[in-house]
C-alpha atoms as a PDB file:
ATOM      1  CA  UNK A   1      28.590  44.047 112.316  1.00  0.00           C
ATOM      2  CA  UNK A   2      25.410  44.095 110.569  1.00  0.00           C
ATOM      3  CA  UNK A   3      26.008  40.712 108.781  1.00  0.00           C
ATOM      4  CA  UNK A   4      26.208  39.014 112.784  1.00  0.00           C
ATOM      5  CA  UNK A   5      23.538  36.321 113.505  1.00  0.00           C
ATOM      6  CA  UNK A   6      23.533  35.199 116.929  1.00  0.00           C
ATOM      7  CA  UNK A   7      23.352  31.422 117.152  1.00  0.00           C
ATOM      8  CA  UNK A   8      21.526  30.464 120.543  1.00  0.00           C
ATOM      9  CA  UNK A   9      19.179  32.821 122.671  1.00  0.00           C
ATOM     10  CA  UNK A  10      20.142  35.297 125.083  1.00  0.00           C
ATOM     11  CA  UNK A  11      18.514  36.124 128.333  1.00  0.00           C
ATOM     12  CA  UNK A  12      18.806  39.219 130.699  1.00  0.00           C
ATOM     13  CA  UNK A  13      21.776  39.217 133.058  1.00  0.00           C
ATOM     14  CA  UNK A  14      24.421  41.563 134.689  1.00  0.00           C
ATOM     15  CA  UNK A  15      27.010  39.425 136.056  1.00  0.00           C
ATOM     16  CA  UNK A  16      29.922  41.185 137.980  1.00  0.00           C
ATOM     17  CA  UNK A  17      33.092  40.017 136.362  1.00  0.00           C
ATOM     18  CA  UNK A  18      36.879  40.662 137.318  1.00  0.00           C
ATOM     19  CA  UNK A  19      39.451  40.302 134.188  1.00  0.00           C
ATOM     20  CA  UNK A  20      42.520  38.561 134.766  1.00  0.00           C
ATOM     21  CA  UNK A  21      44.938  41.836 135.530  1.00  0.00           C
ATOM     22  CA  UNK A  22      42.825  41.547 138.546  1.00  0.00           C
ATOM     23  CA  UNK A  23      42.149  45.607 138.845  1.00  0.00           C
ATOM     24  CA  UNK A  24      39.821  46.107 136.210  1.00  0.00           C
ATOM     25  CA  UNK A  25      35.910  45.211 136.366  1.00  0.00           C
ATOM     26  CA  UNK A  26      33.005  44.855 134.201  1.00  0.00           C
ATOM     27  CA  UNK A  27      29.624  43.503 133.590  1.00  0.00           C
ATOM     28  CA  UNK A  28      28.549  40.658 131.751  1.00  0.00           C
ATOM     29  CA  UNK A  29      25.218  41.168 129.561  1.00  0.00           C
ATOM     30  CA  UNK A  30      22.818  39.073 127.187  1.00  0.00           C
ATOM     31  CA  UNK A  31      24.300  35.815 128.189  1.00  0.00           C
ATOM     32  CA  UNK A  32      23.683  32.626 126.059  1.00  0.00           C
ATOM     33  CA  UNK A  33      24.923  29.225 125.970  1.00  0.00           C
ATOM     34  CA  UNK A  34      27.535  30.472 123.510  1.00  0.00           C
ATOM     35  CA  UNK A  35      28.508  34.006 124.939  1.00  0.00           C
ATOM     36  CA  UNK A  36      28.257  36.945 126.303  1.00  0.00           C
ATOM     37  CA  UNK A  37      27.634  41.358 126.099  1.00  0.00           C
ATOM     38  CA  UNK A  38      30.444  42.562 128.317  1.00  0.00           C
ATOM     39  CA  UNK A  39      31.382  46.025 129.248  1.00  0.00           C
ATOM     40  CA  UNK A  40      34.481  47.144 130.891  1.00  0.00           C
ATOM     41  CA  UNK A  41      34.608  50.089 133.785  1.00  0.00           C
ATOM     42  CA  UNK A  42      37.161  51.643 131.634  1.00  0.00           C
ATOM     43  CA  UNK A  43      35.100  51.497 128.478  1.00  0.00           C
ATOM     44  CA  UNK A  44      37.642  50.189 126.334  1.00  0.00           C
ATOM     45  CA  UNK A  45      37.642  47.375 124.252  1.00  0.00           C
ATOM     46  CA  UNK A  46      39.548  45.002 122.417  1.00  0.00           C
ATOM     47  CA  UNK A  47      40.333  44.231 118.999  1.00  0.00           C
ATOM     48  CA  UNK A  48      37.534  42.159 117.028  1.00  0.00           C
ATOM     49  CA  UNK A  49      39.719  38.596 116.970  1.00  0.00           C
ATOM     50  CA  UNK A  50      41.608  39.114 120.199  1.00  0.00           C
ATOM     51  CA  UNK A  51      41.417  36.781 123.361  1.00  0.00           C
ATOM     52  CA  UNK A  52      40.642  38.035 126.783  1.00  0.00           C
ATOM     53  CA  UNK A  53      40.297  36.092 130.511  1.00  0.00           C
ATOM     54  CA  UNK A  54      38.148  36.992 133.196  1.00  0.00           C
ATOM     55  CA  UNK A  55      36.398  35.592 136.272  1.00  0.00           C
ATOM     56  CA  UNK A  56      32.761  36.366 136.727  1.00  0.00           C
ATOM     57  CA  UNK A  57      31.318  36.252 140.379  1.00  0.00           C
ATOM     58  CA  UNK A  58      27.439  34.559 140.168  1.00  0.00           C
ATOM     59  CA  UNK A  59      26.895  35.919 143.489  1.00  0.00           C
ATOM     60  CA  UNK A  60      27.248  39.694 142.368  1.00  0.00           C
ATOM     61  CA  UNK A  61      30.300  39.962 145.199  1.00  0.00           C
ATOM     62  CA  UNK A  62      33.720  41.008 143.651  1.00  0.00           C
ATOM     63  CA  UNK A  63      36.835  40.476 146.041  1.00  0.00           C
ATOM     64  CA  UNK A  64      39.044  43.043 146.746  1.00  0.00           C
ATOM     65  CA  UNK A  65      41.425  44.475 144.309  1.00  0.00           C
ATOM     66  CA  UNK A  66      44.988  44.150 143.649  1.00  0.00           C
ATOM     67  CA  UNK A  67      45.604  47.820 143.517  1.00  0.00           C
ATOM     68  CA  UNK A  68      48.932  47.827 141.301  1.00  0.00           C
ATOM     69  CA  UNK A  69      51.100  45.791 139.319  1.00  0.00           C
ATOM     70  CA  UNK A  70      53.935  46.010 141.631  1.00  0.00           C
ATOM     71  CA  UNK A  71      51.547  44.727 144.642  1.00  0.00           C
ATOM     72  CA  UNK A  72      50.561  41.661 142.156  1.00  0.00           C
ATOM     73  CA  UNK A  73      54.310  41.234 141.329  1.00  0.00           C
ATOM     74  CA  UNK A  74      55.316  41.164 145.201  1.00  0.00           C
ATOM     75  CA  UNK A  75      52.383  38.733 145.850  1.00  0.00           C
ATOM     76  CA  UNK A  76      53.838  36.644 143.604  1.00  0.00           C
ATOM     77  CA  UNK A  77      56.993  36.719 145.346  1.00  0.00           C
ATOM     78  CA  UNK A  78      56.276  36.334 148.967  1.00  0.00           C
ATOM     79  CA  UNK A  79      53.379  35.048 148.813  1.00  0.00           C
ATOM     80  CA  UNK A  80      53.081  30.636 148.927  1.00  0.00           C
ATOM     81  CA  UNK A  81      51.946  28.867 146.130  1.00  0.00           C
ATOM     82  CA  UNK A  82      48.527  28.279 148.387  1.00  0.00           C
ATOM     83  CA  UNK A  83      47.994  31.745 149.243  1.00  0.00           C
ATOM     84  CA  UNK A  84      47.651  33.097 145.999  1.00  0.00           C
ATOM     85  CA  UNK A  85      45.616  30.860 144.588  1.00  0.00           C
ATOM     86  CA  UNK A  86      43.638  31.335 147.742  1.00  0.00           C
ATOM     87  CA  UNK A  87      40.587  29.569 149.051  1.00  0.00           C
ATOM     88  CA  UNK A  88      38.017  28.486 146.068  1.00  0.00           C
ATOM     89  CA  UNK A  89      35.274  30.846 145.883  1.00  0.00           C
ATOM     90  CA  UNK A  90      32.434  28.799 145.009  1.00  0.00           C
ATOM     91  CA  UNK A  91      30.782  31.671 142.951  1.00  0.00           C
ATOM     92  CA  UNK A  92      33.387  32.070 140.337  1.00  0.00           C
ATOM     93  CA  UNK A  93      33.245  31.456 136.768  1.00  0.00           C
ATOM     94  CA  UNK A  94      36.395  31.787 135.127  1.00  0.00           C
ATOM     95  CA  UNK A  95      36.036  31.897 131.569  1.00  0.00           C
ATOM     96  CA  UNK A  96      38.589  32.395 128.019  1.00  0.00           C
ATOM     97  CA  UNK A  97      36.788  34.091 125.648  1.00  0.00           C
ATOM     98  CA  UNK A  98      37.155  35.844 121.975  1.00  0.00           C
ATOM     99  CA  UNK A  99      35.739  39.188 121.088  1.00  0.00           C
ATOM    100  CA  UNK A 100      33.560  38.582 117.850  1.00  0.00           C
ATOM    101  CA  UNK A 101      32.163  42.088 117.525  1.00  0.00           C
ATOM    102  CA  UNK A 102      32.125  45.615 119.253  1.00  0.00           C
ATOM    103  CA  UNK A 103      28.862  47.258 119.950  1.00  0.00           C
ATOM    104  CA  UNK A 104      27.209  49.987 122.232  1.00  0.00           C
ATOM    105  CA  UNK A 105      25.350  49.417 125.877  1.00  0.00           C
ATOM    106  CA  UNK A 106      23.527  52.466 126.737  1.00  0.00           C
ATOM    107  CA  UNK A 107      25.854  54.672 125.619  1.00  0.00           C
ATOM    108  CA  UNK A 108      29.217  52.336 126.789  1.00  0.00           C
ATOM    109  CA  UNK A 109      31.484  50.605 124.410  1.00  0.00           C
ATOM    110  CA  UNK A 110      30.450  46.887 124.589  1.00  0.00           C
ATOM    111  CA  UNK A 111      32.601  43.700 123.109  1.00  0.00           C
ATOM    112  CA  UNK A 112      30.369  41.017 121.791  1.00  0.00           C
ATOM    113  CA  UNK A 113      32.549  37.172 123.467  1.00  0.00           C
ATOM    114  CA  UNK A 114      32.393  33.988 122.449  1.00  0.00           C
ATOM    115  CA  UNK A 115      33.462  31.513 124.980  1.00  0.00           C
ATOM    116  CA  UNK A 116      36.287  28.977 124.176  1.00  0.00           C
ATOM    117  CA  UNK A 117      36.905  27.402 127.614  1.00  0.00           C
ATOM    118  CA  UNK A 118      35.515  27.252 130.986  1.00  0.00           C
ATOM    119  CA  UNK A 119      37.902  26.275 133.905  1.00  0.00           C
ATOM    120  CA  UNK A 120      36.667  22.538 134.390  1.00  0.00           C
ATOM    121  CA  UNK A 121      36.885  23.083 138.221  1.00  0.00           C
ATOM    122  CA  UNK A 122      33.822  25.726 137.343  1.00  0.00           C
ATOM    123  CA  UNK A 123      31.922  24.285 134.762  1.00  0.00           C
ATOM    124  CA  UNK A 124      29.217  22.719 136.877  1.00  0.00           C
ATOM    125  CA  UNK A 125      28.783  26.347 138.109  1.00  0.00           C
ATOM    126  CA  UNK A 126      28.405  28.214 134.830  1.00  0.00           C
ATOM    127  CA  UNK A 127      25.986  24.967 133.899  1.00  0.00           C
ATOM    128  CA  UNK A 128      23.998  25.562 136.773  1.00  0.00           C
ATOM    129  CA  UNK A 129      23.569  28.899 136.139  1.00  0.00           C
ATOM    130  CA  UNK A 130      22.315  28.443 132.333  1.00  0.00           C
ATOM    131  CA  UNK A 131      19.591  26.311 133.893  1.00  0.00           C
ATOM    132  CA  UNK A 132      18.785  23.031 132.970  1.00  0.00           C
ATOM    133  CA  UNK A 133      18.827  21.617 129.066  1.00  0.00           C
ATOM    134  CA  UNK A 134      14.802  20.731 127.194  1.00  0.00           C
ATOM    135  CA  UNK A 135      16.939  18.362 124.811  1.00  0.00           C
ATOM    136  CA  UNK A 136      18.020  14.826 124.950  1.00  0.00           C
ATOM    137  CA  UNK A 137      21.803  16.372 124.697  1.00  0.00           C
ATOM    138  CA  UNK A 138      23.181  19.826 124.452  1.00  0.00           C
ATOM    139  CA  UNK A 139      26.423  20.862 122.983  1.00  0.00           C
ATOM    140  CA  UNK A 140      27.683  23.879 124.279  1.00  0.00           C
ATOM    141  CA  UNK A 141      30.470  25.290 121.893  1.00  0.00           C
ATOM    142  CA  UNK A 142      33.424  25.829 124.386  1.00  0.00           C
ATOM    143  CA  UNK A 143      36.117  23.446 126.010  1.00  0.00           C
ATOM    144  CA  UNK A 144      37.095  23.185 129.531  1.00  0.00           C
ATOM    145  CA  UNK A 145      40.870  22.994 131.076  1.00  0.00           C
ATOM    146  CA  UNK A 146      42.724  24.837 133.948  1.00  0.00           C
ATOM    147  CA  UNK A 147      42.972  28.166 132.777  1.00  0.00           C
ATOM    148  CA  UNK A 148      43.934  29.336 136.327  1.00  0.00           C
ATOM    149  CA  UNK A 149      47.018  32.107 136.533  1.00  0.00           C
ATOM    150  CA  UNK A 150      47.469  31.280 132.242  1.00  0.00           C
ATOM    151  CA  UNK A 151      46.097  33.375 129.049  1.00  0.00           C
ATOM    152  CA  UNK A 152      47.123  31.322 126.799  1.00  0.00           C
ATOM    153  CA  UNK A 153      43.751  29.538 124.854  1.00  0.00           C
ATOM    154  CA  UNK A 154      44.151  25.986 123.269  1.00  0.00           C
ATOM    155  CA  UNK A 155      43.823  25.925 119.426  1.00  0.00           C
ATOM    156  CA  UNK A 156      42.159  22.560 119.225  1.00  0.00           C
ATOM    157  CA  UNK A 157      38.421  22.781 118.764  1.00  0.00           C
ATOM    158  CA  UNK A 158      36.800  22.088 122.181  1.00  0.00           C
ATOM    159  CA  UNK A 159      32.745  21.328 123.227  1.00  0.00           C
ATOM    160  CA  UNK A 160      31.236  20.724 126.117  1.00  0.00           C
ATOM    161  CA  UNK A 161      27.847  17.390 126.185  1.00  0.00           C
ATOM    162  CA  UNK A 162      25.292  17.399 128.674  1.00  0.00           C
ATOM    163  CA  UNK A 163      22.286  14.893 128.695  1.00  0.00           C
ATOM    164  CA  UNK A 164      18.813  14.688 130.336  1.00  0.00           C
ATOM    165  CA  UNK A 165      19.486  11.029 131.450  1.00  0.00           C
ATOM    166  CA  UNK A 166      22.038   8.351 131.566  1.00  0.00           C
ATOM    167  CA  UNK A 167      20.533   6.235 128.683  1.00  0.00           C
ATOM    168  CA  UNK A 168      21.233   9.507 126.349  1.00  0.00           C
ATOM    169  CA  UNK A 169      24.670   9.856 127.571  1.00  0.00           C
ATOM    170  CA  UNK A 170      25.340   6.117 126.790  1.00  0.00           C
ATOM    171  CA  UNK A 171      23.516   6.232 123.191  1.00  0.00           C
ATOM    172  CA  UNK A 172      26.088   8.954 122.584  1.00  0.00           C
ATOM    173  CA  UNK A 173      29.112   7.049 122.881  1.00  0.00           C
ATOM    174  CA  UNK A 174      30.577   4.364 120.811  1.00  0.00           C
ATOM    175  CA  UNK A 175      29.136   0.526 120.959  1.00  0.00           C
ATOM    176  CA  UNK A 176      32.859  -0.368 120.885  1.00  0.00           C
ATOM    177  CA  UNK A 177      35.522   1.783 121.844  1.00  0.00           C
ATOM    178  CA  UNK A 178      37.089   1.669 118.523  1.00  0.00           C
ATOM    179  CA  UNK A 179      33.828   2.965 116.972  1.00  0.00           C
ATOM    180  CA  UNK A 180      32.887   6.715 116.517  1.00  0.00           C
ATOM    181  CA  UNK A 181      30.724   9.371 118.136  1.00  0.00           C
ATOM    182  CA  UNK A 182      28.797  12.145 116.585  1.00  0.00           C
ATOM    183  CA  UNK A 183      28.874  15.691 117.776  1.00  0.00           C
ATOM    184  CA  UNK A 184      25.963  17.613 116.160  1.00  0.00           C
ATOM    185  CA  UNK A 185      27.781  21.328 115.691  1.00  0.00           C
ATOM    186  CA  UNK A 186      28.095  23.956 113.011  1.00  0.00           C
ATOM    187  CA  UNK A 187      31.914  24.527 113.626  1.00  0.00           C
ATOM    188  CA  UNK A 188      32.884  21.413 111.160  1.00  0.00           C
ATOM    189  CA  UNK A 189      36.682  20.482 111.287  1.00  0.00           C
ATOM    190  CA  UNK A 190      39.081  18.882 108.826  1.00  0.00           C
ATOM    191  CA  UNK A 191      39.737  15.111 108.886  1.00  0.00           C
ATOM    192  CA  UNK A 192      42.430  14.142 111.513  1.00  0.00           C
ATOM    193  CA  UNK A 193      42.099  17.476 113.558  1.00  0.00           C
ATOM    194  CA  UNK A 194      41.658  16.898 117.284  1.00  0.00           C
ATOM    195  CA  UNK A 195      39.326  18.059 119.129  1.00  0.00           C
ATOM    196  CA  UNK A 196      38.403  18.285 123.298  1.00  0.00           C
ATOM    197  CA  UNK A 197      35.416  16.913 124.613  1.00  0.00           C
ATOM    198  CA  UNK A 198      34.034  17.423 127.998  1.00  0.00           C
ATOM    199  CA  UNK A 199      30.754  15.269 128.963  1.00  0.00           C
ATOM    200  CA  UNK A 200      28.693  16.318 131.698  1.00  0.00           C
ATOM    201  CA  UNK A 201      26.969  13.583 134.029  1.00  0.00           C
ATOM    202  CA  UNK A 202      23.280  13.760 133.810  1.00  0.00           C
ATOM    203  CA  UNK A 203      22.745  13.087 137.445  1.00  0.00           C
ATOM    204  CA  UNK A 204      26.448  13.276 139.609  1.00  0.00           C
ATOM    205  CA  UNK A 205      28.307  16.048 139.405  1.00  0.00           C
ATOM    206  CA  UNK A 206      31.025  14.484 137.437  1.00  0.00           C
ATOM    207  CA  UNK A 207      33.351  14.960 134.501  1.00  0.00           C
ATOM    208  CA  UNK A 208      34.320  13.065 131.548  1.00  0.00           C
ATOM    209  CA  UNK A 209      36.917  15.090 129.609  1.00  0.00           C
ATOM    210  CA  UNK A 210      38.682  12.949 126.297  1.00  0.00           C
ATOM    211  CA  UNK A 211      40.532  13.676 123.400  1.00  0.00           C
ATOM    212  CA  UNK A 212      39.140  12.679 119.636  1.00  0.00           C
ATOM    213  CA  UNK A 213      40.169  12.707 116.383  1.00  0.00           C
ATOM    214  CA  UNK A 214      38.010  14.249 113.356  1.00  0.00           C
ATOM    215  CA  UNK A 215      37.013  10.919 110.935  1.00  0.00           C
ATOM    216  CA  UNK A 216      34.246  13.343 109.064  1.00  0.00           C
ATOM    217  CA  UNK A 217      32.123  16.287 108.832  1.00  0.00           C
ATOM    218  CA  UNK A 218      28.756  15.353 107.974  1.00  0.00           C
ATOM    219  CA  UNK A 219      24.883  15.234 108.435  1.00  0.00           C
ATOM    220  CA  UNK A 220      23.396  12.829 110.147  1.00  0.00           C
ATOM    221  CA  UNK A 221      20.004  12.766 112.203  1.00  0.00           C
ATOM    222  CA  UNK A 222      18.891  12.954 116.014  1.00  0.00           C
ATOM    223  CA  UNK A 223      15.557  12.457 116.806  1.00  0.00           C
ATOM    224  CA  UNK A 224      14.833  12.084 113.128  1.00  0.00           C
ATOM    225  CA  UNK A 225      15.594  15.801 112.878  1.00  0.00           C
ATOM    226  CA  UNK A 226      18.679  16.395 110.236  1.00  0.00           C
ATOM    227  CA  UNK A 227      21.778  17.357 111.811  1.00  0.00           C
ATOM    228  CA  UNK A 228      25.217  19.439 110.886  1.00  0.00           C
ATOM    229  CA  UNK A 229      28.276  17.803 112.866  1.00  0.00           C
ATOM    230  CA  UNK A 230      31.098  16.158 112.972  1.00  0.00           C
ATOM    231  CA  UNK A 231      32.074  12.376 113.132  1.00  0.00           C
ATOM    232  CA  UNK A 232      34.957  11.475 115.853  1.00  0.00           C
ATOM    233  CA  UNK A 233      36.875   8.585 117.385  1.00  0.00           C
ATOM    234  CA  UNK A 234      39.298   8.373 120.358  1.00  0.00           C
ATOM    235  CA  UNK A 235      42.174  10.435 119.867  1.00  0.00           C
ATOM    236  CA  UNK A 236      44.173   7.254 121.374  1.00  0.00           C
ATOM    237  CA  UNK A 237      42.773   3.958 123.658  1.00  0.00           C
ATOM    238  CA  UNK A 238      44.196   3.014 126.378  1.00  0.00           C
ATOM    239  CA  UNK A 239      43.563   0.898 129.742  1.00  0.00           C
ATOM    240  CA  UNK A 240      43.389   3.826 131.284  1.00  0.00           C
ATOM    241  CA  UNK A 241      40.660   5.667 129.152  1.00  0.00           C
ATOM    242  CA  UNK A 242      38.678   2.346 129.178  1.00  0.00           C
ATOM    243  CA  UNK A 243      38.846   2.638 132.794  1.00  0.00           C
ATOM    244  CA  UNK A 244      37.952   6.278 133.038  1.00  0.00           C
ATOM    245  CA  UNK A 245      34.786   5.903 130.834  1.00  0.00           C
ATOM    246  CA  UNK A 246      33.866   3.006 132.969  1.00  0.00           C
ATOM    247  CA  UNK A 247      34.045   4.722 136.206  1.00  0.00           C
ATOM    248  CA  UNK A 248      31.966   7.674 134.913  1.00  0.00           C
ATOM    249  CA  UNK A 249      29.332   5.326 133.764  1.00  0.00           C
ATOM    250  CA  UNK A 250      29.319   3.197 137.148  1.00  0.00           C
ATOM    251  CA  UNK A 251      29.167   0.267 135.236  1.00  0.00           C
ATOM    252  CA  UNK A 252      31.627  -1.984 132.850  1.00  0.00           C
ATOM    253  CA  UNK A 253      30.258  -0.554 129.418  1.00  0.00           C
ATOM    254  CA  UNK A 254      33.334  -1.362 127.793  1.00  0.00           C
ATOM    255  CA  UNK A 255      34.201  -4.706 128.771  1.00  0.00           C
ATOM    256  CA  UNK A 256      37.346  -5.154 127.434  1.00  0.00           C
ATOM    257  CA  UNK A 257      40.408  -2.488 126.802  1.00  0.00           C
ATOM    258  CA  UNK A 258      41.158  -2.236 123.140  1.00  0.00           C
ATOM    259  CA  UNK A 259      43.923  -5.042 122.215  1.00  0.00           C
END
């Protein structure tokens, strides 16, 4: 514990959070653009290296509990498909995380998280709520995917882009869509692993989420400033993903599909 350095700064916050057997709460601490302090109301934790799931409520409101497993089970039963998922609550956050240390909170046993994905129906939430970004880009070391009524955690590296302005978003991707795209990150990857990207538009609240392929970790340079990261290309091209980048744009950057 003593040899953990914590990558990105943390600022003051207690953020109500509900984990995902939906009876037991907890507060979310310290977060940064990385991760989080939590404690749970029954003071246990985890295992350093284990996963957990939780929703955390921005608004400081937690919805009732499900008081018992057999009431959950039965809900599941009799319940529709649309009534459990119930209506969106736009102040939750729900979030896959690993435990990467245990420590104390005044007293209460405390699990140091890093985040590995954000429900991409929330991220704009959890974005908002970080504030906005002082740098032409910002890679935020998480992925994003449904991880509604699942525990399960992808294995495939996953990071989530933002940029100030349009012109940075388009500077990061390739000139051609065979080309290759640089994501500046400490967490290097073999050649050929995949990895999920989300990109974040500067100025719509839109979402770009692809697939690439690891060609290279390396150094290279933003802003003239040396950089650790790792050098990608589409996973796969396709009409479709031609298309897709093109409509998030709102223009015809790529002008062709890939023969």
């Amino acid at each position: 514990m003593g040899n953990y350095v914590r990558k990105h700064p943390r600022y003051k916050a207690k953020v109500l959070v509900r984990f995902s057997d939906k009876r037991t709460d907890g507060i979310l601490l310290d977060v940064s653009r990385e991760g989080a302090l939590i404690v749970s109301e029954s003071n246990q934790q985890k295992s350093v290296g284990s996963f957990i799931v939780f929703s955390a409520f921005l608004d400081g409101a937690l919805p009732p509990k499900e008081t018992s497993t057999q009431e959950i089970a039965l809900n599941k039963i009799f319940k529709s498909k649309e009534e459990n998922e119930k209506v969106d609550n736009p102040f939750e956050v729900k979030i896959s995380a690993k435990v990467v240390r245990h420590a104390q909170y005044k007293g209460r046993n405390a699990m140091g998280l890093q985040f590995m994905e954000i429900d991409h129906k929330h991220l704009l939430r959890w974005l908002r709520f970080l504030g906005d970004i002082k740098e032409k880009q910002e890679v935020l070391p998480f992925g994003t995917q449904s991880i509604s009524n699942r525990k399960e955690i992808k294995k495939e590296p996953g990071f989530t882009i933002r940029f100030q302005n349009k012109e940075f978003l388009k500077e990061f991707l390739p000139h051609e869509p065979t080309g290759s795209f640089f994501i500046p990150t400490k967490r290097l990857s073999e050649k050929d692993k995949k990895v999920r990207v989300t990109l974040v538009h500067p100025t719509e609240e839109k979402l770009l989420e692809i697939e690439g392929v690891v060609k290279s970790s390396c150094n290279s340079k933003i802003d003239n400033t040396p950089q650790d990261g790792i050098l990608c290309s589409f996973a796969s091209l396709s009409k479709d993903l031609i298309q897709k980048i093109n409509n998030f744009l709102d223009e015809n950057f790529y002008l062709s599909p890939p023969k």
